[in-house]
Protein backbone atom coordinates (compact mmCIF):
# COMPACT_ATOMS: atom_id res chain seq x y z
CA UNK A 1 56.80 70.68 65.83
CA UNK A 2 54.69 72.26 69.05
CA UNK A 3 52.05 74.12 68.99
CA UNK A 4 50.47 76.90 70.69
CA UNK A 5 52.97 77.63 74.17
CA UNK A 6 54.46 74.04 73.91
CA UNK A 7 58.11 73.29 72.76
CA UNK A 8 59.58 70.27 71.01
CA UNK A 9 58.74 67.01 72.02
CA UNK A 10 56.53 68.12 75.24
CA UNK A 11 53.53 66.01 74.06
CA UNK A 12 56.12 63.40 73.42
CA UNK A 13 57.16 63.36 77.05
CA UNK A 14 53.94 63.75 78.40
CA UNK A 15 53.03 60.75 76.90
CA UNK A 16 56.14 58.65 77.95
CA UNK A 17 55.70 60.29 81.82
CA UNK A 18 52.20 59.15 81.36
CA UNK A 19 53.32 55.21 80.35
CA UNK A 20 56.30 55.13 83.07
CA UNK A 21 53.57 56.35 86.31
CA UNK A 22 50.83 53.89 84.94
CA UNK A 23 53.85 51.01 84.95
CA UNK A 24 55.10 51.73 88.12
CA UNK A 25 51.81 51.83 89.62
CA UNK A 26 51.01 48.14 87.95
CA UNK A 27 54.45 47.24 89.78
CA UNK A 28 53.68 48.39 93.22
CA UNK A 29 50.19 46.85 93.05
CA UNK A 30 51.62 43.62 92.61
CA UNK A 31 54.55 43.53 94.56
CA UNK A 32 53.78 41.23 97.56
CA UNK A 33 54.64 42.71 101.00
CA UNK A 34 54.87 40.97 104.29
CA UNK A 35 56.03 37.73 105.11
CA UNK A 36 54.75 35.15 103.15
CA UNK A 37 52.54 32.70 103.96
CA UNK A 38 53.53 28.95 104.71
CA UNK A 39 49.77 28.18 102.83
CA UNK A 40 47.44 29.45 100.30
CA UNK A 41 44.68 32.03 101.40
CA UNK A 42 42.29 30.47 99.27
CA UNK A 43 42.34 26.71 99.08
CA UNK A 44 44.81 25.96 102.26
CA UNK A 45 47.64 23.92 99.95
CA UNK A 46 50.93 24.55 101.44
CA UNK A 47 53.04 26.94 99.41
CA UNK A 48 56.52 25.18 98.13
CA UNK A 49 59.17 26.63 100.24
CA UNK A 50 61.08 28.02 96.88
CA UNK A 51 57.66 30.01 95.44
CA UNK A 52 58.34 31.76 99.51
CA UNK A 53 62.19 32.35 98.99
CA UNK A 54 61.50 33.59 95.33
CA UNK A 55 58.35 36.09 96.01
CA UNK A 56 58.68 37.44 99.22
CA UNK A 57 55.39 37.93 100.69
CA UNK A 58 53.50 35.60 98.71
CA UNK A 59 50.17 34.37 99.94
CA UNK A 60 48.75 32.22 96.72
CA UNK A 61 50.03 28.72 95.63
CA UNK A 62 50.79 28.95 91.77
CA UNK A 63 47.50 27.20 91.02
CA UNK A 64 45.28 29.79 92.86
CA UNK A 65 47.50 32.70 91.40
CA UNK A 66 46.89 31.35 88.12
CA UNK A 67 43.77 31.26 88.06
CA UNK A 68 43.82 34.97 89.32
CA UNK A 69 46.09 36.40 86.84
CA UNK A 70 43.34 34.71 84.31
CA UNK A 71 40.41 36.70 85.08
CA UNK A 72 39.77 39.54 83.06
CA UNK A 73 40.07 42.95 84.85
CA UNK A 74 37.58 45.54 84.28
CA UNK A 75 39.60 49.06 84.27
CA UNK A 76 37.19 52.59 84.25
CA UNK A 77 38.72 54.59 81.82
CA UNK A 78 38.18 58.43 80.39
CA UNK A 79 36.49 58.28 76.76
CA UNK A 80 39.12 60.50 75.35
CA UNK A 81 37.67 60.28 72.29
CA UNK A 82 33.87 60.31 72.92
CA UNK A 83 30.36 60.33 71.02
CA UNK A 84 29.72 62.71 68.48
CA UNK A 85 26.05 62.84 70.30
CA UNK A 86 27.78 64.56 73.18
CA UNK A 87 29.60 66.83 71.61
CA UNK A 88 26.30 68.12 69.42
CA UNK A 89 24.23 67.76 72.67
């Protein structure tokens, strides 16, 4: 049911349109471009020649990328929600 000016299922797709651009911007972002490197940026291993054939552009040995992909990552966000102090202030 919509409300207001809305039809059927528009907050619906808003919502998927919404999941699909934030995916495809978490894809691009870690899609490696360029030609990949023969060793690792950080510590200077060489990179095993199948890691370069698999992931073009690759600049991290596994180890290194591993320990990446472990640290947390802080994201700002919008307090959809927010306090009920700001909405009395």
């Amino acid at each position: 049911m919509a409300g207001g000016w809305a039809r059927d299922g528009a907050v619906n797709e808003q919502i998927d349109a919404s999941i699909n651009d934030e995916l495809a911007r978490l894809k691009a972002q870690r899609r490696p471009v360029g030609e990949s490197l023969s060793h690792c940026a950080e510590c200077d291993e060489p990179i095993p020649e199948a890691r370069r054939r698999a992931i073009p552009g690759v600049k991290l040995c596994i180890d290194c990328q591993g320990a990446r992909d472990a640290r947390p990552v802080q994201r700002g966000g919008i307090n959809r929600r927010g306090s009920k102090d700001s909405q009395l202030k």
